[in-house]
PDB file of N, CA and C in Angstrom:
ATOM      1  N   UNK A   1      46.877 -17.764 -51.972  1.00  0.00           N
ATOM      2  CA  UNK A   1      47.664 -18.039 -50.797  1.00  0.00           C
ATOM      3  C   UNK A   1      48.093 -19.494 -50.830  1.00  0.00           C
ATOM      4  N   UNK A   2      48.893 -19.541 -50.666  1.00  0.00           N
ATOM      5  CA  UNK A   2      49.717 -21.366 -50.614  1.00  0.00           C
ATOM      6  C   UNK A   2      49.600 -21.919 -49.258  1.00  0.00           C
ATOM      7  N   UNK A   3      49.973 -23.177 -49.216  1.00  0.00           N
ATOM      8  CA  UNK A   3      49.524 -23.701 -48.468  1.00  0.00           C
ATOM      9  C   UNK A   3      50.815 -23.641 -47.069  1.00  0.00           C
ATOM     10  N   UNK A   4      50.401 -23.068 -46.139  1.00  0.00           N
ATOM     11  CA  UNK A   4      51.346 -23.122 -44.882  1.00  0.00           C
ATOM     12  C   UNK A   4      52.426 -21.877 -45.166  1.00  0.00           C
ATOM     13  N   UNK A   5      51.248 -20.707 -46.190  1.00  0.00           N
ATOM     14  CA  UNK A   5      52.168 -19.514 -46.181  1.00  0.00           C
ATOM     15  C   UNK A   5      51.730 -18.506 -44.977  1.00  0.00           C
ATOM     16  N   UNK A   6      52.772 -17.874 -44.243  1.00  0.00           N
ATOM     17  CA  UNK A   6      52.581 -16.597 -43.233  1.00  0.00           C
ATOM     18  C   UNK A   6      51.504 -15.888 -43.102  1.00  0.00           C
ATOM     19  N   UNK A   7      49.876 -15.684 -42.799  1.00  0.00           N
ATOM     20  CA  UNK A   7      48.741 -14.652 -43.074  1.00  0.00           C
ATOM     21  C   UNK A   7      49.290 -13.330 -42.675  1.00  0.00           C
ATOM     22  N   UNK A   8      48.802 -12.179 -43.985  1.00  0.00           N
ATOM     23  CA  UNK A   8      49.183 -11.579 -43.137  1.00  0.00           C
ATOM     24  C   UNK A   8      48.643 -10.718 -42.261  1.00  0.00           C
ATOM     25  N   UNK A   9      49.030  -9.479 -41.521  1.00  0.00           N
ATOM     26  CA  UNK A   9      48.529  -8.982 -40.032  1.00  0.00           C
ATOM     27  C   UNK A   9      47.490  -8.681 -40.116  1.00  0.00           C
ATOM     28  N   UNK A  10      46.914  -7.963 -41.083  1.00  0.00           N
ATOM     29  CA  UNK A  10      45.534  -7.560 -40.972  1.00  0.00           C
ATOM     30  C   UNK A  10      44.506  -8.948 -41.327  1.00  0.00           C
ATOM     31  N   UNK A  11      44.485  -9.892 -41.949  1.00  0.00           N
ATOM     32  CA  UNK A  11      44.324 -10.672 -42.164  1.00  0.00           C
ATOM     33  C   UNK A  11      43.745 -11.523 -40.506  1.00  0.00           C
ATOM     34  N   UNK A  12      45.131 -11.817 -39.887  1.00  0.00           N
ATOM     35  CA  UNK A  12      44.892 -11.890 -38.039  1.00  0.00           C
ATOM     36  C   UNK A  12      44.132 -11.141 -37.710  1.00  0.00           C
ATOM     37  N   UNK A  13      44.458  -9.843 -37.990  1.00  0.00           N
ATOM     38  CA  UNK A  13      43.033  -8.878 -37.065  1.00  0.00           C
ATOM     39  C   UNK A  13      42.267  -8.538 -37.460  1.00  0.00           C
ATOM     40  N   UNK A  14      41.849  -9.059 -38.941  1.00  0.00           N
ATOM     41  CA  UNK A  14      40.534  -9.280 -39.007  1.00  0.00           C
ATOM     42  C   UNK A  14      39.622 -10.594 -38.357  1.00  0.00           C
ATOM     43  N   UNK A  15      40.372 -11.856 -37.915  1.00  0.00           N
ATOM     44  CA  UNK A  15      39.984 -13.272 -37.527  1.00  0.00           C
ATOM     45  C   UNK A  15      39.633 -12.757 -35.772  1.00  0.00           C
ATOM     46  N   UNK A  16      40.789 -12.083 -35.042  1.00  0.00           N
ATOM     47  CA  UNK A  16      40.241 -11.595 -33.758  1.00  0.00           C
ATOM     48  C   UNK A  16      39.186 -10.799 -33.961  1.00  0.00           C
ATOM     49  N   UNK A  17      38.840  -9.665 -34.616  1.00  0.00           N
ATOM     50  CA  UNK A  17      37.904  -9.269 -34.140  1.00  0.00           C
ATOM     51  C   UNK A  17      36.248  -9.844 -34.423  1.00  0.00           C
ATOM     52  N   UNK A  18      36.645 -10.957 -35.399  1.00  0.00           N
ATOM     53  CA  UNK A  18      35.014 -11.644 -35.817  1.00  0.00           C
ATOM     54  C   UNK A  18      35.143 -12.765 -34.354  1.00  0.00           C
ATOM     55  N   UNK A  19      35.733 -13.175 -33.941  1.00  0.00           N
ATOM     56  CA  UNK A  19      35.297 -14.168 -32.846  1.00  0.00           C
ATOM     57  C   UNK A  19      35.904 -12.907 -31.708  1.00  0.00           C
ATOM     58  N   UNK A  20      34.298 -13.782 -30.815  1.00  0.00           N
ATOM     59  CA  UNK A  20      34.435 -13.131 -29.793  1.00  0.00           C
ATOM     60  C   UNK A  20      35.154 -13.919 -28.388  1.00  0.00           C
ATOM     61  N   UNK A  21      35.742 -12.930 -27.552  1.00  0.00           N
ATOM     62  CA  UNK A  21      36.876 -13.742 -26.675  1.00  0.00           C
ATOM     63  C   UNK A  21      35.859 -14.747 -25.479  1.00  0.00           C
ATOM     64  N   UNK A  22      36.472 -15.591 -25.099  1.00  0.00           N
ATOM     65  CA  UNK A  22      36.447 -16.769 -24.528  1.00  0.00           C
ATOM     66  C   UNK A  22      35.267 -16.426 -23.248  1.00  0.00           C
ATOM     67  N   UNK A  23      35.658 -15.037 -22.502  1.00  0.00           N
ATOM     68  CA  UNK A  23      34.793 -14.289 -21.561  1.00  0.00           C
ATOM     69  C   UNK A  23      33.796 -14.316 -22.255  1.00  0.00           C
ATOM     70  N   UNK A  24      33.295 -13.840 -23.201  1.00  0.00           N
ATOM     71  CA  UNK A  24      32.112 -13.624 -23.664  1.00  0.00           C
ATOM     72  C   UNK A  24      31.085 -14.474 -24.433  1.00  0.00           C
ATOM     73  N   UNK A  25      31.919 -15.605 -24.725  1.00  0.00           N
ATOM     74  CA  UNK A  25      30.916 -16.748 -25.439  1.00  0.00           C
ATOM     75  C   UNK A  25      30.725 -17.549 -23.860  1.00  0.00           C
ATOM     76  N   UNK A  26      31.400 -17.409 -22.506  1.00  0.00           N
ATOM     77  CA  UNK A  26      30.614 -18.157 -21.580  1.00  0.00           C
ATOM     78  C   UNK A  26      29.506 -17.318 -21.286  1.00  0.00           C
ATOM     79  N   UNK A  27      29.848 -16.208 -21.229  1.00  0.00           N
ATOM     80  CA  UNK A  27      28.472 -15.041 -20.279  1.00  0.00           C
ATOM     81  C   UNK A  27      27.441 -15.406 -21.694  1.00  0.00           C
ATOM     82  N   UNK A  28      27.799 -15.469 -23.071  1.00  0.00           N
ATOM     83  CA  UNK A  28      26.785 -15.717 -24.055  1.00  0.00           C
ATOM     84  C   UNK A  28      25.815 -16.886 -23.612  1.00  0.00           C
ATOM     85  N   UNK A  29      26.636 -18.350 -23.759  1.00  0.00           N
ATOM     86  CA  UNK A  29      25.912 -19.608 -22.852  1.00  0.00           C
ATOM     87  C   UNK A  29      25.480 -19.033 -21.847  1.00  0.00           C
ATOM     88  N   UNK A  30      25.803 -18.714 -20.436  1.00  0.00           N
ATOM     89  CA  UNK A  30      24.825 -18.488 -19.610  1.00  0.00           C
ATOM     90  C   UNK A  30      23.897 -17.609 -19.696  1.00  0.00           C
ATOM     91  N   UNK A  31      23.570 -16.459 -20.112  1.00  0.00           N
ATOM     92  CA  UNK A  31      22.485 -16.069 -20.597  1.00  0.00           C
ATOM     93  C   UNK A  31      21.059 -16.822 -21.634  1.00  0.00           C
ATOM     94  N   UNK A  32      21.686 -17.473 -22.676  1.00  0.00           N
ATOM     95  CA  UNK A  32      21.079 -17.878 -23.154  1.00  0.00           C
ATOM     96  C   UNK A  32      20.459 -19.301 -22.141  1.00  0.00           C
ATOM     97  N   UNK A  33      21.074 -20.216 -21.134  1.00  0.00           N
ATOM     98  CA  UNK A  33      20.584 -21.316 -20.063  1.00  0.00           C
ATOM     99  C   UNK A  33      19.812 -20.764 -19.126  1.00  0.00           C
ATOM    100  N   UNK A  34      19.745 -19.406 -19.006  1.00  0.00           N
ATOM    101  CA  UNK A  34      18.859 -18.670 -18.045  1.00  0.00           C
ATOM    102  C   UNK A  34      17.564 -18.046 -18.545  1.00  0.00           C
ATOM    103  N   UNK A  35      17.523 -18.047 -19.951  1.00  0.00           N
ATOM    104  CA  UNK A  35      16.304 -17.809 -20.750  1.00  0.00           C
ATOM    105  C   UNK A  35      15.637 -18.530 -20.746  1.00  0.00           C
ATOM    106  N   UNK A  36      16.527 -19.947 -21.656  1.00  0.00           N
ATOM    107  CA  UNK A  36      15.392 -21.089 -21.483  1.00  0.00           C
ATOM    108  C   UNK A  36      14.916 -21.553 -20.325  1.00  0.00           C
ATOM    109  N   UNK A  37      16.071 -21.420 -19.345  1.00  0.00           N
ATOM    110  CA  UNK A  37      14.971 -21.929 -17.921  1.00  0.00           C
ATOM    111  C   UNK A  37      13.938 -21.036 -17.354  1.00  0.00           C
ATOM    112  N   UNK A  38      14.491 -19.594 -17.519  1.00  0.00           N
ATOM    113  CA  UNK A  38      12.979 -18.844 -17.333  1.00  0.00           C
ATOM    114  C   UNK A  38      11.846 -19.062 -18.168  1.00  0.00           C
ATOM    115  N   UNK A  39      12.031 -19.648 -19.455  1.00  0.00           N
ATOM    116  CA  UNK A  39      10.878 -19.735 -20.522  1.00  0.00           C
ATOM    117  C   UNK A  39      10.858 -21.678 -19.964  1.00  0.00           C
ATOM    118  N   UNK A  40      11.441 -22.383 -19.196  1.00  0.00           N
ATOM    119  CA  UNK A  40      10.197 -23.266 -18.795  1.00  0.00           C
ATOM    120  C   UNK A  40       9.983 -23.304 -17.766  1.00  0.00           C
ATOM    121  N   UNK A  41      10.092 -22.258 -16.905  1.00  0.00           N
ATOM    122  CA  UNK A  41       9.319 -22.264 -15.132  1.00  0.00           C
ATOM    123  C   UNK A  41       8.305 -21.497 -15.421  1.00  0.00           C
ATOM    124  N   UNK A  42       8.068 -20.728 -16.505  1.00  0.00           N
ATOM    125  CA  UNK A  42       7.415 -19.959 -16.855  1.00  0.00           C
ATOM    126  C   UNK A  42       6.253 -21.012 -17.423  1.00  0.00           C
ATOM    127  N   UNK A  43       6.853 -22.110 -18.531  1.00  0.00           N
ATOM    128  CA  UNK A  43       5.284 -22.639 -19.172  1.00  0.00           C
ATOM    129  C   UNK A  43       5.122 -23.871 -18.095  1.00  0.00           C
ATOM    130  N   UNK A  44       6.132 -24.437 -16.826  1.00  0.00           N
ATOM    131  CA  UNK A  44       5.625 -24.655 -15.945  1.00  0.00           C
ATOM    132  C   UNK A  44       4.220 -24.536 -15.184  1.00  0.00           C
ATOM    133  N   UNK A  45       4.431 -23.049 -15.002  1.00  0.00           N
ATOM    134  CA  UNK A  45       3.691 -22.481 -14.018  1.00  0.00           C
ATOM    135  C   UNK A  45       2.324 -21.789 -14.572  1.00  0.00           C
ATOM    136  N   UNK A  46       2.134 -21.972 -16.223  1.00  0.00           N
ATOM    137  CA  UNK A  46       1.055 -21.804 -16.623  1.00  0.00           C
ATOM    138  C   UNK A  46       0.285 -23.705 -16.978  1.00  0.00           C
ATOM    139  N   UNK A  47       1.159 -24.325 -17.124  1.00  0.00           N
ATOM    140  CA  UNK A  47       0.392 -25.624 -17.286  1.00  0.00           C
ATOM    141  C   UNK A  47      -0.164 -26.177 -15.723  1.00  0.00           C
ATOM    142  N   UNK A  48       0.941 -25.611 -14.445  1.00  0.00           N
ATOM    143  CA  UNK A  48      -0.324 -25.769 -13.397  1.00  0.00           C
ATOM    144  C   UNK A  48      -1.789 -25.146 -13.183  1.00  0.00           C
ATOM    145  N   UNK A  49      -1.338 -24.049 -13.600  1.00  0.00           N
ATOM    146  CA  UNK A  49      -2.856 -22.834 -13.320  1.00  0.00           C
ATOM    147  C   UNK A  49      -3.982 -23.335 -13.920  1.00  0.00           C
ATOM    148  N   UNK A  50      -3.380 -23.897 -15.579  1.00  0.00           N
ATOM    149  CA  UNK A  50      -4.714 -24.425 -15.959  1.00  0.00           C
ATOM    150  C   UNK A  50      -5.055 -25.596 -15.714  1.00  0.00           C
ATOM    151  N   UNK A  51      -4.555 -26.402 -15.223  1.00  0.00           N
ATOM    152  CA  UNK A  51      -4.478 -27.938 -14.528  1.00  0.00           C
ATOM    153  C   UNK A  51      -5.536 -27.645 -13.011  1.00  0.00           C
ATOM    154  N   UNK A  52      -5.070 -26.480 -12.223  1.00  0.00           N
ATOM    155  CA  UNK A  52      -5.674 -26.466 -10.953  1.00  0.00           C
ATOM    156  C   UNK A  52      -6.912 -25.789 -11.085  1.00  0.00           C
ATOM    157  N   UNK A  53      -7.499 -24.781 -12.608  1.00  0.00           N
ATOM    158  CA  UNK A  53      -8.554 -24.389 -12.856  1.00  0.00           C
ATOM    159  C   UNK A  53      -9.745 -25.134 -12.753  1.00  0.00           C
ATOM    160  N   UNK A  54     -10.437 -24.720 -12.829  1.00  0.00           N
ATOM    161  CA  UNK A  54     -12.390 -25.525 -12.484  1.00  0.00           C
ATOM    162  C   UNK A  54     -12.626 -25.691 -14.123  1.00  0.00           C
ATOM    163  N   UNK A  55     -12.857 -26.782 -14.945  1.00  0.00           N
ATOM    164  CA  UNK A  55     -13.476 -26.610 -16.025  1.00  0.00           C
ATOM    165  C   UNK A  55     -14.656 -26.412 -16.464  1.00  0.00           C
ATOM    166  N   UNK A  56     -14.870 -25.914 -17.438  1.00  0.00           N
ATOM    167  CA  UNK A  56     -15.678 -24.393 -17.872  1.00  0.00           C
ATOM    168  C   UNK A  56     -17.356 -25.347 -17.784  1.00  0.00           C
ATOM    169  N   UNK A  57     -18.359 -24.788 -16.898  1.00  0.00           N
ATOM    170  CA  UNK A  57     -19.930 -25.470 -17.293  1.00  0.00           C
ATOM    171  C   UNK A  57     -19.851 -26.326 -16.066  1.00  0.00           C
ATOM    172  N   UNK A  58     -18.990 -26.490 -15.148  1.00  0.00           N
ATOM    173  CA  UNK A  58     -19.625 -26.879 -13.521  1.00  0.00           C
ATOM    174  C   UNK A  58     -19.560 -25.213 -12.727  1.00  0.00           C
ATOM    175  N   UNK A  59     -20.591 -26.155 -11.799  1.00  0.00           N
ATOM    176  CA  UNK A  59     -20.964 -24.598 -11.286  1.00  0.00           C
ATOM    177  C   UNK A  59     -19.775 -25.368  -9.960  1.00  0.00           C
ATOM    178  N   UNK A  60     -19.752 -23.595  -9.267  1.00  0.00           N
ATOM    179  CA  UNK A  60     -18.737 -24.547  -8.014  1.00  0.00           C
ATOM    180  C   UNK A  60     -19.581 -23.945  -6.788  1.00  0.00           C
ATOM    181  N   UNK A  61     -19.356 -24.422  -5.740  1.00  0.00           N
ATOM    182  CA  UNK A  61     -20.343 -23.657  -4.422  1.00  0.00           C
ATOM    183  C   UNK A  61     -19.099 -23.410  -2.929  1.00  0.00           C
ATOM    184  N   UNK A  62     -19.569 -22.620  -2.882  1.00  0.00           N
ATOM    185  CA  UNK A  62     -18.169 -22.151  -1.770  1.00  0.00           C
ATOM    186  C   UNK A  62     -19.294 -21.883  -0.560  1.00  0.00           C
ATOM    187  N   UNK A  63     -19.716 -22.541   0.506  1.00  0.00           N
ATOM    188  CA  UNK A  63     -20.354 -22.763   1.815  1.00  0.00           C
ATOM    189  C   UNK A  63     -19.189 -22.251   2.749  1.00  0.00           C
ATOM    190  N   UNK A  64     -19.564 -20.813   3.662  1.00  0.00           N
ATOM    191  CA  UNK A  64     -18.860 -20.037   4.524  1.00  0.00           C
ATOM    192  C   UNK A  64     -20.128 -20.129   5.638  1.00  0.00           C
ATOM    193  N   UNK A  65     -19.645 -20.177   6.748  1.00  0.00           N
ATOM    194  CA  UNK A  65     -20.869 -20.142   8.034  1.00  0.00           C
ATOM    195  C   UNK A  65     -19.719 -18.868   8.885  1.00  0.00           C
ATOM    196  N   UNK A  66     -21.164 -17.636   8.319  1.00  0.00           N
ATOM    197  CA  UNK A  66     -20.778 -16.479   9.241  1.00  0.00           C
ATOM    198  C   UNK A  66     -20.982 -16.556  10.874  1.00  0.00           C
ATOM    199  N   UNK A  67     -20.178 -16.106  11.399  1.00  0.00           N
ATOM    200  CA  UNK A  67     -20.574 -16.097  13.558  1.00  0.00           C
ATOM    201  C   UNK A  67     -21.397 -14.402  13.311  1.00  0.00           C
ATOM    202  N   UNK A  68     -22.412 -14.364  13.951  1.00  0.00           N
ATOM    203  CA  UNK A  68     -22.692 -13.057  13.520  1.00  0.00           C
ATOM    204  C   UNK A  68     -22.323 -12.507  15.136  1.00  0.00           C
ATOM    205  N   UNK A  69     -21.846 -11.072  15.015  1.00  0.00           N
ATOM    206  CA  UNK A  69     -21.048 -10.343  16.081  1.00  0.00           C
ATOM    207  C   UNK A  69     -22.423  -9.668  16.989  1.00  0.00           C
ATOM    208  N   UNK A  70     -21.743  -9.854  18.291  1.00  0.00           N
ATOM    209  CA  UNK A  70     -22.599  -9.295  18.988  1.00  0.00           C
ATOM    210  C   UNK A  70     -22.540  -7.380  19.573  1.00  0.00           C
ATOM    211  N   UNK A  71     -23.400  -6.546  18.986  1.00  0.00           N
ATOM    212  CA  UNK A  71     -23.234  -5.493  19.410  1.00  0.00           C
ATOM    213  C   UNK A  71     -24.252  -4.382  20.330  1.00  0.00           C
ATOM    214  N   UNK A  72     -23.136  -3.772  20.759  1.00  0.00           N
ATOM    215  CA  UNK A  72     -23.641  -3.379  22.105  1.00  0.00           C
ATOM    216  C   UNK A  72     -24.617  -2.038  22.061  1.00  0.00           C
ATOM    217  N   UNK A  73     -25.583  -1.780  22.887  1.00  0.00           N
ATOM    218  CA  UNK A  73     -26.629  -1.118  22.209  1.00  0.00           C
ATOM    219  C   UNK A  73     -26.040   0.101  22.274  1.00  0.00           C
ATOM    220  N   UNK A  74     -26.687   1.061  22.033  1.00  0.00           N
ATOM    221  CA  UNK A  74     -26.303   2.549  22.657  1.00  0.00           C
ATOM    222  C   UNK A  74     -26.912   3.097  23.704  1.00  0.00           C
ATOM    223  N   UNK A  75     -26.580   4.000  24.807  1.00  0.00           N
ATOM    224  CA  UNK A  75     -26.950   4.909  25.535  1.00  0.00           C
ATOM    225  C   UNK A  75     -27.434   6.284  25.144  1.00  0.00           C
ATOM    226  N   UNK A  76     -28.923   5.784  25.258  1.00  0.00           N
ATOM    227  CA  UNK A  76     -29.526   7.171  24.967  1.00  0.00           C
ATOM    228  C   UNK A  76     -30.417   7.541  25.787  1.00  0.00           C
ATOM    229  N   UNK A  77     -30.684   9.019  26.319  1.00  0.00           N
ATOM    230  CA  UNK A  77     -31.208   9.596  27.050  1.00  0.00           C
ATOM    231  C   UNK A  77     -32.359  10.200  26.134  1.00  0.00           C
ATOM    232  N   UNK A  78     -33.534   9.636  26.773  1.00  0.00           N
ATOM    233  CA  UNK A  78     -35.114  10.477  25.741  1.00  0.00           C
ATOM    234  C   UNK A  78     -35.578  10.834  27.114  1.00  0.00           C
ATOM    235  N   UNK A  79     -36.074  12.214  26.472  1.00  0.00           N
ATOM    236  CA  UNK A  79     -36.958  12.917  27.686  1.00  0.00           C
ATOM    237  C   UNK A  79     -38.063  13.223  27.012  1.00  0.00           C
ATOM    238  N   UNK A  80     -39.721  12.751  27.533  1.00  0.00           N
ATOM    239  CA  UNK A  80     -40.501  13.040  27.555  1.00  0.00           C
ATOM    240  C   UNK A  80     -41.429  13.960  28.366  1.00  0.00           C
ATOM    241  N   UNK A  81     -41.819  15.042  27.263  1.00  0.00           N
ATOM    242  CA  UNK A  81     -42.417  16.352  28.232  1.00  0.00           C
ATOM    243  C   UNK A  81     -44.265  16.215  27.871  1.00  0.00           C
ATOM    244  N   UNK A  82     -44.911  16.290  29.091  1.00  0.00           N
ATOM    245  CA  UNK A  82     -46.495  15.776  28.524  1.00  0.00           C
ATOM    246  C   UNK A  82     -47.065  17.057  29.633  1.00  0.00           C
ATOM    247  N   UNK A  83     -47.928  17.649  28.482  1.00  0.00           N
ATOM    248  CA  UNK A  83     -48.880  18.479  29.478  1.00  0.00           C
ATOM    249  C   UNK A  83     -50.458  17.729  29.861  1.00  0.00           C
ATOM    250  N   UNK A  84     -50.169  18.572  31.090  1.00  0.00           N
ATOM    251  CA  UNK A  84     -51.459  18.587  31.989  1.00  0.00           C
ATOM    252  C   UNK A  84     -52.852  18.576  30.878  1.00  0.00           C
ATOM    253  N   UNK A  85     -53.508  17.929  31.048  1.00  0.00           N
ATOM    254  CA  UNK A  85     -55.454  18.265  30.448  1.00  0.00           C
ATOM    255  C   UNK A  85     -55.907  17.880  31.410  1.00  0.00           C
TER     256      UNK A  85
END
């Protein structure tokens, strides 16, 4: 092929169909900017967990002061039957 000769047609439509149109290399970028930001809120949110974890060989003590509830007795009727001697 010389230089600044005519390509020809199939030649063109083979070049359109290897690149993809303009729509689709943005939706490409944004997909791919929404990965990586999910893949670092993601190692975000595991470098807090282990940051806010207890490290391993202290003991920890969790002190709760129960109110203990007051409950009401029951009503019961006992009948005692006693014979005569």
């Amino acid at each position: 092929m010389t230089v600044g000769a005519p390509r020809s047609a199939r030649a063109r439509e083979r070049d359109r169909q290897r690149r993809p149109s303009a729509g689709r290399r943005i939706v490409g970028w944004i997909v791919r900017l929404a990965v990586i930001a999910a893949v670092f809120v993601a190692g975000l949110a595991v470098g807090k967990a282990l940051e806010d974890a207890p490290s391993p060989g202290r003991s920890q003590t969790n002190i709760r002061t129960l109110e203990p509830l007051t409950i009401e007795p029951r009503e019961r009727t006992v009948t005692v039957t006693t014979t005569g001697r």
